[in-house]
C-alpha atoms as a PDB file:
ATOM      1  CA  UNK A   1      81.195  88.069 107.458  1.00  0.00           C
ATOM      2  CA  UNK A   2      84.915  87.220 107.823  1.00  0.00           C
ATOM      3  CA  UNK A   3      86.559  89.265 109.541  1.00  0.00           C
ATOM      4  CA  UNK A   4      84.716  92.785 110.962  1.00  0.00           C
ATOM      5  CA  UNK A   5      86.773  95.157 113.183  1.00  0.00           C
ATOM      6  CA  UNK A   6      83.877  97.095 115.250  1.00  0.00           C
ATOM      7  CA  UNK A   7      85.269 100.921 116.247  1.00  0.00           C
ATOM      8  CA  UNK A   8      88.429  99.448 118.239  1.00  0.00           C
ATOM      9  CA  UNK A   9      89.981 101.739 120.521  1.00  0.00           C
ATOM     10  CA  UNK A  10      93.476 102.545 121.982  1.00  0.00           C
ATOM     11  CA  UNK A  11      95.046 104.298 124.465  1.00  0.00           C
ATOM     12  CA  UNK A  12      98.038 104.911 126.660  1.00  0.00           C
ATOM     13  CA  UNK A  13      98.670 106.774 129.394  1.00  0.00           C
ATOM     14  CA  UNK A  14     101.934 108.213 131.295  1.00  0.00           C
ATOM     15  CA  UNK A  15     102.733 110.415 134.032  1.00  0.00           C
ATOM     16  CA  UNK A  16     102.663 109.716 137.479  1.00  0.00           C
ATOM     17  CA  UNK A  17     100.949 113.026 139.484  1.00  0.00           C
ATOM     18  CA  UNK A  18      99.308 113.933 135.959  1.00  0.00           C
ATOM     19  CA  UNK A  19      98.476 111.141 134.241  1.00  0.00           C
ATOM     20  CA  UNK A  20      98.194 112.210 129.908  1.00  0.00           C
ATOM     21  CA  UNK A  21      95.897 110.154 127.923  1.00  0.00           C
ATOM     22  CA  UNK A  22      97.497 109.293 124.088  1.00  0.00           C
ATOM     23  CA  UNK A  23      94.820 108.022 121.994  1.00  0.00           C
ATOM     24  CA  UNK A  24      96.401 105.877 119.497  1.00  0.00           C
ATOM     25  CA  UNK A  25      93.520 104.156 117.943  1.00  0.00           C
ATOM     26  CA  UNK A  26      89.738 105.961 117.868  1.00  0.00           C
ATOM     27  CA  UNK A  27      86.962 104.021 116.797  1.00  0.00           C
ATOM     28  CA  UNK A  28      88.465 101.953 114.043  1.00  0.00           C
ATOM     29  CA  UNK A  29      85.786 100.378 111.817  1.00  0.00           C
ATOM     30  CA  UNK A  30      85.991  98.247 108.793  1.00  0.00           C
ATOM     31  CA  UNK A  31      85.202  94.573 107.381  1.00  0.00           C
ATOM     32  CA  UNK A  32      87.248  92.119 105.094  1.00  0.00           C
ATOM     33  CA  UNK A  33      85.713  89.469 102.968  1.00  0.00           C
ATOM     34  CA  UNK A  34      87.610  86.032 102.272  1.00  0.00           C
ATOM     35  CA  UNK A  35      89.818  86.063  99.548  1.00  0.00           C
ATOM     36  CA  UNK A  36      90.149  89.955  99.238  1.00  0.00           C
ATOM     37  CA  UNK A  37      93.336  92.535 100.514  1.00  0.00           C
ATOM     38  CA  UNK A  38      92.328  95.428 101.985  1.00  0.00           C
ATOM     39  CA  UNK A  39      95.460  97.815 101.990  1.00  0.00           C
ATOM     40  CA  UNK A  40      95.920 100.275 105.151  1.00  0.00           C
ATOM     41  CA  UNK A  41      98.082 103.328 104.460  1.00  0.00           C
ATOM     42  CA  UNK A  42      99.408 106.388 106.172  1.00  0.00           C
ATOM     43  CA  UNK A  43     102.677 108.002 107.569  1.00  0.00           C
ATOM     44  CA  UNK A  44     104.587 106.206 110.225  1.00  0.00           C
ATOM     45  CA  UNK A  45     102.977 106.865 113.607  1.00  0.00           C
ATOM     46  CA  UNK A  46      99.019 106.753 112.550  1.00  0.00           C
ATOM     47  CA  UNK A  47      98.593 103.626 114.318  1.00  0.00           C
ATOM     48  CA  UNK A  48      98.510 101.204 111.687  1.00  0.00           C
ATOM     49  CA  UNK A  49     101.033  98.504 113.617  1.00  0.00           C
ATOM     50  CA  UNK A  50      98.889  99.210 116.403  1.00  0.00           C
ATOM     51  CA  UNK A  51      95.644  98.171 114.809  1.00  0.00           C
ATOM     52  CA  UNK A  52      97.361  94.891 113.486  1.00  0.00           C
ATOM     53  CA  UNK A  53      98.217  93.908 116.801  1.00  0.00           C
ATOM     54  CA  UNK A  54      94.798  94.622 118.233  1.00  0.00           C
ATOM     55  CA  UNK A  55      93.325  92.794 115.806  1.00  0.00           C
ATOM     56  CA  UNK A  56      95.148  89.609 116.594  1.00  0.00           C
ATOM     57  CA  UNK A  57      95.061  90.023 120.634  1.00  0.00           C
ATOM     58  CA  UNK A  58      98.571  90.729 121.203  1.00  0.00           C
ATOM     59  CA  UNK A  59      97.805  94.649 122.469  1.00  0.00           C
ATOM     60  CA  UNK A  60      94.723  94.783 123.980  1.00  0.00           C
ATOM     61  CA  UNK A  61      92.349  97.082 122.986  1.00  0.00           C
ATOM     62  CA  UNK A  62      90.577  99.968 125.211  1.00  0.00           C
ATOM     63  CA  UNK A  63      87.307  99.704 123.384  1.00  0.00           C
ATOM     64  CA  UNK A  64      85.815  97.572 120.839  1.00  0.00           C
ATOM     65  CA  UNK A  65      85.468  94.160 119.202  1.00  0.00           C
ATOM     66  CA  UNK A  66      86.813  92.012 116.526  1.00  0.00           C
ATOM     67  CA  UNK A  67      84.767  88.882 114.988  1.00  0.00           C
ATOM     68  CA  UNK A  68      86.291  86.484 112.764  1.00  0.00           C
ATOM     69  CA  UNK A  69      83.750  84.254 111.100  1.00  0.00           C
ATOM     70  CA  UNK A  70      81.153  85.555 113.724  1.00  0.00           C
ATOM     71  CA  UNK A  71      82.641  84.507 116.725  1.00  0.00           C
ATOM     72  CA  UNK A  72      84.434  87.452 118.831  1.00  0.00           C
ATOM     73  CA  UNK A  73      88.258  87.262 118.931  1.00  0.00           C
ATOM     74  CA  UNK A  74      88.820  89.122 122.213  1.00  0.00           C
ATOM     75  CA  UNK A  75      86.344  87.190 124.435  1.00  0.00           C
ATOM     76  CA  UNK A  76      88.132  83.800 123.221  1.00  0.00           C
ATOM     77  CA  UNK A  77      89.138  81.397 125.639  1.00  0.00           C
ATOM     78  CA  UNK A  78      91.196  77.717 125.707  1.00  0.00           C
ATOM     79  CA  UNK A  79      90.693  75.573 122.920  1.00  0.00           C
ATOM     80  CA  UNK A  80      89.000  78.574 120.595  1.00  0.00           C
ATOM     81  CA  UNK A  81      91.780  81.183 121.334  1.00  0.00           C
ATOM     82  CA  UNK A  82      94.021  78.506 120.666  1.00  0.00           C
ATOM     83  CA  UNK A  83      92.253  77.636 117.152  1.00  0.00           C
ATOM     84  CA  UNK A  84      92.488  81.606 116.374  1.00  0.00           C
ATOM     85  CA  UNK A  85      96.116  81.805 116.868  1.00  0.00           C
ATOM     86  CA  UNK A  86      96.661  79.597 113.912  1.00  0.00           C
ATOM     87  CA  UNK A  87      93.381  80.438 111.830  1.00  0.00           C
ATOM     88  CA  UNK A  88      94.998  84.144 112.359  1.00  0.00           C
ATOM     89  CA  UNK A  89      98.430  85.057 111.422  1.00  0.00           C
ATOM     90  CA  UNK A  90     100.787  88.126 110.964  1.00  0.00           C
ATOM     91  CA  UNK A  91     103.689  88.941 109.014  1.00  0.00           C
ATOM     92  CA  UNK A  92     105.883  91.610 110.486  1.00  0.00           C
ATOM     93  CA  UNK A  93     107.935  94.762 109.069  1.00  0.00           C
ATOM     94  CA  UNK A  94     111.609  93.333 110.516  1.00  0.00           C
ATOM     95  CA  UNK A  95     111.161  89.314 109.250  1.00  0.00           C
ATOM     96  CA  UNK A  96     114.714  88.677 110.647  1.00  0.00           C
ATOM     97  CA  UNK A  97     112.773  89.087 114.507  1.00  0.00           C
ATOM     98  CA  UNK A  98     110.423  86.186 113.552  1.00  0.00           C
ATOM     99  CA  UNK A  99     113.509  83.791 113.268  1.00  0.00           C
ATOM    100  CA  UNK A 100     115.341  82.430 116.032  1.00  0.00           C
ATOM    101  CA  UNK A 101     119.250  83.399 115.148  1.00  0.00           C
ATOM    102  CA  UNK A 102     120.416  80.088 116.469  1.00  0.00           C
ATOM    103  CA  UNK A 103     117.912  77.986 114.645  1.00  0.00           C
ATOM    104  CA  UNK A 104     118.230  76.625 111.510  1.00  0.00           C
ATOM    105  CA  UNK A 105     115.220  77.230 108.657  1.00  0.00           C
ATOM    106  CA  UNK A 106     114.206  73.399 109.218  1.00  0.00           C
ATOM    107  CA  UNK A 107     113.729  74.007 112.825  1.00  0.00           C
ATOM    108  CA  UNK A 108     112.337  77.157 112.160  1.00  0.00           C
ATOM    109  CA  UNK A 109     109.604  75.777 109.816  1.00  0.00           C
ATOM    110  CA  UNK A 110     108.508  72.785 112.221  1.00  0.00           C
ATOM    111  CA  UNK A 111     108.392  74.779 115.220  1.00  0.00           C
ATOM    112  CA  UNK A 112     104.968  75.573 114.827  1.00  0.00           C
ATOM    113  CA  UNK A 113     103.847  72.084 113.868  1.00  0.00           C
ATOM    114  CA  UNK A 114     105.567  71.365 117.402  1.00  0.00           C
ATOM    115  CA  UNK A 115     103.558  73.567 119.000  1.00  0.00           C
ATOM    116  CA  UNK A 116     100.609  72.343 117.467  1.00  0.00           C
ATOM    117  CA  UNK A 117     101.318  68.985 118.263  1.00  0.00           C
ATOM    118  CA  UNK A 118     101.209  68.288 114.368  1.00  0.00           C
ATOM    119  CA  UNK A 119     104.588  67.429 114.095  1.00  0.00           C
ATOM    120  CA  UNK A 120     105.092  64.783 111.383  1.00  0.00           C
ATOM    121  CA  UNK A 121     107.087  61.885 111.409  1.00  0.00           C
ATOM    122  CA  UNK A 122     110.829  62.550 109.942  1.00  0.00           C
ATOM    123  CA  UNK A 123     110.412  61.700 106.078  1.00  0.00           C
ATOM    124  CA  UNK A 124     106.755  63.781 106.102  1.00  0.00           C
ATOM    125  CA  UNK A 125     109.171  66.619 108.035  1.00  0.00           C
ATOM    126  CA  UNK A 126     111.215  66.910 104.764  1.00  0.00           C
ATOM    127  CA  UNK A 127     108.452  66.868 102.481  1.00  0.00           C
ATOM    128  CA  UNK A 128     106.786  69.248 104.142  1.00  0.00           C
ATOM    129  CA  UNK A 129     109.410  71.782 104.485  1.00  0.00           C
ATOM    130  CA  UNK A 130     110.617  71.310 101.133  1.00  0.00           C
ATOM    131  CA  UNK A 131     106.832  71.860  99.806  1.00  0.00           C
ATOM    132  CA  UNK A 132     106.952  74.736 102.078  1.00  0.00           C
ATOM    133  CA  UNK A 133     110.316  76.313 100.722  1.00  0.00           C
ATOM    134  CA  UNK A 134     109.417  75.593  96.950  1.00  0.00           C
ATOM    135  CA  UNK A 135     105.781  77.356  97.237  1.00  0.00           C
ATOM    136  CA  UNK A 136     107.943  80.610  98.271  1.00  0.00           C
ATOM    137  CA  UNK A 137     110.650  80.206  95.220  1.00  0.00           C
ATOM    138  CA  UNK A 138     113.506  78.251  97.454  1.00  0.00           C
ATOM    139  CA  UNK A 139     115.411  75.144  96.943  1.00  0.00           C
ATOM    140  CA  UNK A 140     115.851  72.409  99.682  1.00  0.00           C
ATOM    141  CA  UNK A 141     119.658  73.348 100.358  1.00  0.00           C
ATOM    142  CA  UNK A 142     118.511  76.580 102.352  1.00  0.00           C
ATOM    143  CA  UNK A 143     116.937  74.121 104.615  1.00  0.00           C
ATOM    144  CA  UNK A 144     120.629  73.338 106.653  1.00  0.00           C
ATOM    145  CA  UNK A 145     121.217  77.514 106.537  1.00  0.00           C
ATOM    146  CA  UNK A 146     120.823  79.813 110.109  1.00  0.00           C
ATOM    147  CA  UNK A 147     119.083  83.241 109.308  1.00  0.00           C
ATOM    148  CA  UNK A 148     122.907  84.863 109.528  1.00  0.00           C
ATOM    149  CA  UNK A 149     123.398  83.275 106.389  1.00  0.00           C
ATOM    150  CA  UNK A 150     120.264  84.380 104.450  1.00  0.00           C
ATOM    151  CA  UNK A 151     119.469  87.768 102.201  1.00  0.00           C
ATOM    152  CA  UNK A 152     116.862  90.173 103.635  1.00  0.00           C
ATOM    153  CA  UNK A 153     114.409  88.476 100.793  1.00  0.00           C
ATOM    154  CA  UNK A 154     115.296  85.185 101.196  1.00  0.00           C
ATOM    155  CA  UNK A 155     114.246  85.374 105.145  1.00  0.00           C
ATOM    156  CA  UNK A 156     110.999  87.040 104.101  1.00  0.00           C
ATOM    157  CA  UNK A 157     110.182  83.961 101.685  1.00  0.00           C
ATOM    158  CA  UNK A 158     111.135  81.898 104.943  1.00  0.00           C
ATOM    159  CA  UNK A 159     109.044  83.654 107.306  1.00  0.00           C
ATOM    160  CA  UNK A 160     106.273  83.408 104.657  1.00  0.00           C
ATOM    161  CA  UNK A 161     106.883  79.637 104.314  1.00  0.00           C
ATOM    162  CA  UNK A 162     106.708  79.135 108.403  1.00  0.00           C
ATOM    163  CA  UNK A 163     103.596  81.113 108.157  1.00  0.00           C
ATOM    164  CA  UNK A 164     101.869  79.013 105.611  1.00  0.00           C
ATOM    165  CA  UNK A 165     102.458  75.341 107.722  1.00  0.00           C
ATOM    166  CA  UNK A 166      99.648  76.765 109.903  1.00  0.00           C
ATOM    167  CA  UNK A 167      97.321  76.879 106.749  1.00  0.00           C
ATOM    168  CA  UNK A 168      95.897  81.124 108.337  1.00  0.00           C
ATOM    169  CA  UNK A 169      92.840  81.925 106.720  1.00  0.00           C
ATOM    170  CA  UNK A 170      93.582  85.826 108.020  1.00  0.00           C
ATOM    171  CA  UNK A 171      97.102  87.000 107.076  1.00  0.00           C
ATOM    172  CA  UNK A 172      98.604  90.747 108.485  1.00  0.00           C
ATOM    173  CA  UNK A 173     101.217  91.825 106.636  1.00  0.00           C
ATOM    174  CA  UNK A 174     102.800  95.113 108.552  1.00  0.00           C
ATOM    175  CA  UNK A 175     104.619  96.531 106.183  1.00  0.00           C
ATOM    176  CA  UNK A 176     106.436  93.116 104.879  1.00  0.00           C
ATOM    177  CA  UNK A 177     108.582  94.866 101.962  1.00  0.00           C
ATOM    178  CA  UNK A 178     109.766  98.119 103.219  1.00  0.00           C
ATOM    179  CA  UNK A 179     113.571  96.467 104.293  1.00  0.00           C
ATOM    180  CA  UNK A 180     114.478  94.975 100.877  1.00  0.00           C
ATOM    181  CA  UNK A 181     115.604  96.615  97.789  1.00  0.00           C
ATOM    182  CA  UNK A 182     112.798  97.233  95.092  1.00  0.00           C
ATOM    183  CA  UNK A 183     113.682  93.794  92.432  1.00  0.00           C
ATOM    184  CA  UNK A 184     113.179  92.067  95.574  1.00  0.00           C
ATOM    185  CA  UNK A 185     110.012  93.514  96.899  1.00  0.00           C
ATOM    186  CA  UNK A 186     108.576  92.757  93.435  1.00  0.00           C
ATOM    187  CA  UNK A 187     109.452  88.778  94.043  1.00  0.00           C
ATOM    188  CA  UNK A 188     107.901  89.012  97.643  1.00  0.00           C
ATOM    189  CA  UNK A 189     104.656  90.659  96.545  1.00  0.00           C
ATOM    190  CA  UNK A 190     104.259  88.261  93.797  1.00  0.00           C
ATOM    191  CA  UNK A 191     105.030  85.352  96.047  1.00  0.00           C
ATOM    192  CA  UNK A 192     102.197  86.566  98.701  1.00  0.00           C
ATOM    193  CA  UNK A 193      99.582  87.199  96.188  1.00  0.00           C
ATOM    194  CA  UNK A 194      99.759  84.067  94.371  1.00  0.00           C
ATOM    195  CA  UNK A 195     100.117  82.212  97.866  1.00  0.00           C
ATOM    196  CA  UNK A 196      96.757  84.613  98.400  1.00  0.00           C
ATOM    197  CA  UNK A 197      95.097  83.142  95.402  1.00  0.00           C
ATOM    198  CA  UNK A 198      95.904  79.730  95.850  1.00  0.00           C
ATOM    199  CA  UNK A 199      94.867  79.885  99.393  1.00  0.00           C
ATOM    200  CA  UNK A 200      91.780  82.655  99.457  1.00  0.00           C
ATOM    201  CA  UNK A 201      93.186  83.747 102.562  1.00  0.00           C
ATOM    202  CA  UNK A 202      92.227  87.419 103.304  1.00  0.00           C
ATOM    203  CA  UNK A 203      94.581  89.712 103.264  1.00  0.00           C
ATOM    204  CA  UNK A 204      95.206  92.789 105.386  1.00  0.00           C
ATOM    205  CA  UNK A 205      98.381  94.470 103.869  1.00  0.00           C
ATOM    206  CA  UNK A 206      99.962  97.893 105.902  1.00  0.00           C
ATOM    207  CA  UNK A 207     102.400 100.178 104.095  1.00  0.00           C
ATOM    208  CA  UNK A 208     103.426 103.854 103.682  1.00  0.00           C
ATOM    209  CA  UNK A 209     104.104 103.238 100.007  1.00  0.00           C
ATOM    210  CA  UNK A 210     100.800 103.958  97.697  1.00  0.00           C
ATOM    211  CA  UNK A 211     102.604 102.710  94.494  1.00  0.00           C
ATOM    212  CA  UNK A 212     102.638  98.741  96.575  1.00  0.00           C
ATOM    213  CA  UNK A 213      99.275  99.336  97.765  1.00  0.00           C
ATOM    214  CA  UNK A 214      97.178  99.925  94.949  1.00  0.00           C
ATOM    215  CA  UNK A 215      98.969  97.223  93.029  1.00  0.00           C
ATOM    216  CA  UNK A 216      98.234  94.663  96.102  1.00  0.00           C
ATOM    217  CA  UNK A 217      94.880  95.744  97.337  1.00  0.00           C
ATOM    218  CA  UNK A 218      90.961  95.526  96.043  1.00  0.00           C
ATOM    219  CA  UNK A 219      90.258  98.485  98.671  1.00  0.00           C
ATOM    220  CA  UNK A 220      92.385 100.931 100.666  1.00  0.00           C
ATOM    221  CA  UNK A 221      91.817 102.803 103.790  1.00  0.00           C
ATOM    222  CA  UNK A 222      93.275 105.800 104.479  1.00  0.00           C
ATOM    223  CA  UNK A 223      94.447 106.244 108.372  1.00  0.00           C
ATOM    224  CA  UNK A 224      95.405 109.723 110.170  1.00  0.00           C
ATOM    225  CA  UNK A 225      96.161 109.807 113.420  1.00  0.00           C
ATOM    226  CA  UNK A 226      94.257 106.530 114.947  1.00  0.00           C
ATOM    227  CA  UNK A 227      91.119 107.175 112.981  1.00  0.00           C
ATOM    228  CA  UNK A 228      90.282 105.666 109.644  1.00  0.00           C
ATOM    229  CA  UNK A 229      89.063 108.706 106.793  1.00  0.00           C
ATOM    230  CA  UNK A 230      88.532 107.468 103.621  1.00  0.00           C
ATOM    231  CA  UNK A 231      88.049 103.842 102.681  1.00  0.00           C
ATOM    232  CA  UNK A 232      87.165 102.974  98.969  1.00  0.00           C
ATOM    233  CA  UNK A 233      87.851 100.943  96.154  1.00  0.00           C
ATOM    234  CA  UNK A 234      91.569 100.738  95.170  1.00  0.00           C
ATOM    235  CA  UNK A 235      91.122 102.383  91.740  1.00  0.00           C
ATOM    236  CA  UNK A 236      88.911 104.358  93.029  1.00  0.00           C
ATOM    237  CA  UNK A 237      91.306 106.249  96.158  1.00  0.00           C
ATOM    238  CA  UNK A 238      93.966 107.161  93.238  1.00  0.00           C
ATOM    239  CA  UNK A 239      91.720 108.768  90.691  1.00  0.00           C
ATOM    240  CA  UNK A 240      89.149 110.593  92.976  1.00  0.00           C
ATOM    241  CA  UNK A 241      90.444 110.831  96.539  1.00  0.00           C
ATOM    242  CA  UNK A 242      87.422 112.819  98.350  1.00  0.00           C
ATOM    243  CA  UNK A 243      89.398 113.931 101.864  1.00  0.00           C
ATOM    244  CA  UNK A 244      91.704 116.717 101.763  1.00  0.00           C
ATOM    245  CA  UNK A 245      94.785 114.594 103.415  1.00  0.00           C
ATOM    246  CA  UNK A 246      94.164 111.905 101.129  1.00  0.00           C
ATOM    247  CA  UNK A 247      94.458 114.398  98.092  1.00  0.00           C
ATOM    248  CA  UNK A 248      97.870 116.074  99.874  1.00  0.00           C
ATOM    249  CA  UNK A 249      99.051 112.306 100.326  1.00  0.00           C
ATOM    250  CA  UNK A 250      99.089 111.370  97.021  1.00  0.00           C
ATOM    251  CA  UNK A 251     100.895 114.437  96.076  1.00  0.00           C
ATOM    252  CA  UNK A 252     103.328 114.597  98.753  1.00  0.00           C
ATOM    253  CA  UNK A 253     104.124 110.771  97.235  1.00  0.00           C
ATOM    254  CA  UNK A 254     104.242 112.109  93.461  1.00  0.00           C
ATOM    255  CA  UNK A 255     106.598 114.319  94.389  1.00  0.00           C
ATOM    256  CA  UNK A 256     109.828 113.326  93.694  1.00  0.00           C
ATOM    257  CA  UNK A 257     112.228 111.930  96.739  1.00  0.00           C
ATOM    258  CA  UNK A 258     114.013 115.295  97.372  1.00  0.00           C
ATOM    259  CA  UNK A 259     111.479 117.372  97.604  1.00  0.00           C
ATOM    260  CA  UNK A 260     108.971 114.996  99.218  1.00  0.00           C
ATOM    261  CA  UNK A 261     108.232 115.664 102.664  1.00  0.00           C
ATOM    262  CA  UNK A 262     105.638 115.498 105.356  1.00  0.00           C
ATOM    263  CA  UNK A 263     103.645 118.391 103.942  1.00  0.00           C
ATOM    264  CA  UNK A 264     100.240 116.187 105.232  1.00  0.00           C
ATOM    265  CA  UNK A 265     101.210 116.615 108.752  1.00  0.00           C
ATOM    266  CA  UNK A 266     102.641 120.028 108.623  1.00  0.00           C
ATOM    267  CA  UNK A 267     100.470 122.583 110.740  1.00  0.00           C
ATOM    268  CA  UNK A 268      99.090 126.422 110.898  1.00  0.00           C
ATOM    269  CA  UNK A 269     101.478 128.171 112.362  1.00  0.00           C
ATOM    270  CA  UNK A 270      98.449 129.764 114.491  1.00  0.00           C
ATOM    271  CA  UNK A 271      96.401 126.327 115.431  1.00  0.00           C
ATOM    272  CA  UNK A 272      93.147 126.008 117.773  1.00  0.00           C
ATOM    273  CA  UNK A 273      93.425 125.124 121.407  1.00  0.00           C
ATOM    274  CA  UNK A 274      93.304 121.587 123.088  1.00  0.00           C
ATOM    275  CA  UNK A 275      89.270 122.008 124.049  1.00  0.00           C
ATOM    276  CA  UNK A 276      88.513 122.330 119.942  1.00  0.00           C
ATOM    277  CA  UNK A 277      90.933 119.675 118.827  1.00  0.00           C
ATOM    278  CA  UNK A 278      89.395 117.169 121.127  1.00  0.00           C
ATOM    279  CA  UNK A 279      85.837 117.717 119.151  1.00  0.00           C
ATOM    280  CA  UNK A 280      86.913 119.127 115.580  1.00  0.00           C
ATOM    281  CA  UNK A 281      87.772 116.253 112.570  1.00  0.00           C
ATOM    282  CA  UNK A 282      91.102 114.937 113.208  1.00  0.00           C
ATOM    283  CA  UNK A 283      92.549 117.252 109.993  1.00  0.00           C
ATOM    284  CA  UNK A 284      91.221 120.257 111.512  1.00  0.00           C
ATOM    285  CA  UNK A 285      94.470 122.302 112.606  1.00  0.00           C
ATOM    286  CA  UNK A 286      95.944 121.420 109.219  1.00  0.00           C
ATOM    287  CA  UNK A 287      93.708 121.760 106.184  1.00  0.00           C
ATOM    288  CA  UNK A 288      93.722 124.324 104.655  1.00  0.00           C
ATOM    289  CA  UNK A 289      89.945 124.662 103.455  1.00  0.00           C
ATOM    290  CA  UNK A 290      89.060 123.744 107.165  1.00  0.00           C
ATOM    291  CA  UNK A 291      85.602 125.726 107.796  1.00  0.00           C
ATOM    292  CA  UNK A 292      83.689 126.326 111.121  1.00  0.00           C
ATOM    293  CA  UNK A 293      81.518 123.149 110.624  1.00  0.00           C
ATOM    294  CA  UNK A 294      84.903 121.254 110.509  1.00  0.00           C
ATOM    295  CA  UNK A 295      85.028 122.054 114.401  1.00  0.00           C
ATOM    296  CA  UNK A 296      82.551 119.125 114.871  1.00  0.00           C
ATOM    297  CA  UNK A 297      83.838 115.921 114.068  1.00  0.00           C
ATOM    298  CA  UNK A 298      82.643 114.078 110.772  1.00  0.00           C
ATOM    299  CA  UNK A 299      81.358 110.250 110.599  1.00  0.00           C
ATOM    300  CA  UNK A 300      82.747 108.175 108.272  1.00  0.00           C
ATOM    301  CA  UNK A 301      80.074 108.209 105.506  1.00  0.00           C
ATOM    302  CA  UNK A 302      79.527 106.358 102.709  1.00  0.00           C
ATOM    303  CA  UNK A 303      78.844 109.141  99.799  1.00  0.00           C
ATOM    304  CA  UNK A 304      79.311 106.765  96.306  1.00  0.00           C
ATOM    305  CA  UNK A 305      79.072 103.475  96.464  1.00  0.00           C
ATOM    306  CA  UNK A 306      81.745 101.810  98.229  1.00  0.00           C
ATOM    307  CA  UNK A 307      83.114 104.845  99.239  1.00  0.00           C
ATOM    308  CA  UNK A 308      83.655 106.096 102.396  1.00  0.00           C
ATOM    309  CA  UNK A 309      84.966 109.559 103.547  1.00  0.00           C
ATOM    310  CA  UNK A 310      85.082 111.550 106.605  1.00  0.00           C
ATOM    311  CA  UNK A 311      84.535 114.782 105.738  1.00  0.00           C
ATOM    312  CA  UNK A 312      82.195 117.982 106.183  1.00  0.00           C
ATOM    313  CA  UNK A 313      83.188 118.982 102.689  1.00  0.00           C
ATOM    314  CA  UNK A 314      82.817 116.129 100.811  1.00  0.00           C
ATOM    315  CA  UNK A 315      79.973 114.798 102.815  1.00  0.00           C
ATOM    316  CA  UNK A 316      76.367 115.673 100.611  1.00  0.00           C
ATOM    317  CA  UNK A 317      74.110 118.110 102.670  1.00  0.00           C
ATOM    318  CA  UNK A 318      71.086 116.381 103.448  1.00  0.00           C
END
């Protein structure tokens, strides 16, 4: 298996006298093959960032594991954690953070061959880069430019670019498009999936917007609020979504922009206590066809093949 996330956990607390337990993240489970994109989606705040970053080590998780070609990420030491950190890579939603302002792209590219200790000697420096800069559609005089002087896509492409001199077999993009203008988006998405292809890197793409999603991904998952609902075959999510959000998700998106709102999230107006939402499906207080088996909460179950949902309702009986 190449990558399998194992029902990862998050959560925070705060207060001082009373401390208040946030559960960002609850028993996240899925697995990506080599070579494929798995798209994440759901509305800002589901914990999709938050996932990515587990994944990779940078937030640690409360619970769970992550193996990448059957070794375990999080129990990684020295040498191995090192290897991971440049097997494993991540592209993030504000590329303009991933440069250094007073660096030009050439440094920028070669810094992590410098970290490495790959760096090449000066004429395999400029081949390098400019292999790097022509495999994501830009010439060899934006080499010489700071990021001040760069477009929101052109810094993407570089950010790609400085991502690719570590050859990642695993690639995170958190919402990589979602700051440019839609002709541009188009060029970036193109650029990652053909650097996708020509790579077989796997590909874990995160977005809000289903239209980019299906177009990128062999299988989406659907995420509410930490935990993961549905999961299915692309195709297969936009013609017969089984869960209830999913189904209000992809109508709240069809809507047009005025009148689309956050109609997924909205709640009754009379909603259940604390004690039931702690053990009732994590839609309970705001479907509308919720039912008094909903008050337990579902497993994600597998109820076509390839397709996952958890739900009472579209879960067979027996």
């Amino acid at each position: 298996m190449f990558l399998r996330v194992e029902k990862i956990s998050k959560e925070y607390t705060s207060g001082i006298f009373r401390l208040r337990r946030h559960k960002v993240l609850e028993e996240v489970t899925f697995t990506l093959e080599q070579g494929e994109t798995l798209g994440l989606v759901g509305e800002s705040g589901c914990g999709k960032s938050t996932l990515a970053r587990t994944i990779l080590g940078l937030t640690p998780p409360s619970s769970g594991r992550v193996f990448f070609r059957g070794q375990e990420v999080f129990s990684a030491g020295g040498r191995l954690k090192k290897e991971f950190c440049g097997r494993m890579q991540i592209v993030f939603q504000h590329p303009e953070s991933a440069l250094n302002p007073r660096m030009k792209v050439w440094d920028s590219l070669l810094e992590p061959l410098r970290l490495k200790k790959t760096s090449p000697f000066k004429e395999e420096q400029i081949n390098r880069c400019s292999t790097l800069l022509r495999r994501v559609g830009l010439g060899e005089e934006y080499l010489c430019r700071y990021p001040h002087e760069l477009s929101g896509g052109q810094i993407q492409r570089i950010v790609l670019a400085r991502v690719l001199s570590l050859q990642p077999e695993l690639l995170i993009a958190d919402e990589p498009t979602s700051q440019l203008d839609v002709s541009v988006q188009a060029q970036v998405l193109r650029i990652l999936k053909d650097i996708q292809m020509e790579n077989n890197i796997g590909l874990l793409f995160i977005s809000h917007d289903l239209d980019v999603v299906g177009w990128v991904s062999d299988r989406i998952a659907v995420m509410l609020k930490g935990q993961i609902i549905e999961h299915a075959p692309a195709g297969l999510i936009g013609r017969e979504p089984l869960h209830p959000y999913t189904r209000l998700l992809l109508r709240s998106y069809s809507m047009s922009d005025s009148k689309k709102t956050s109609r997924a999230v909205q709640g009754r107006s009379m909603g259940p206590d604390l004690g039931v939402l702690e053990k009732a499906c994590v839609y309970f207080a705001d479907c509308p066809r919720a039912r008094q088996e909903c008050r337990q909460k579902p497993r994600l179950m597998e109820v076509n093949d390839g397709h996952y949902v958890a739900c009472w309702q579209a879960i067979p009986l027996g």
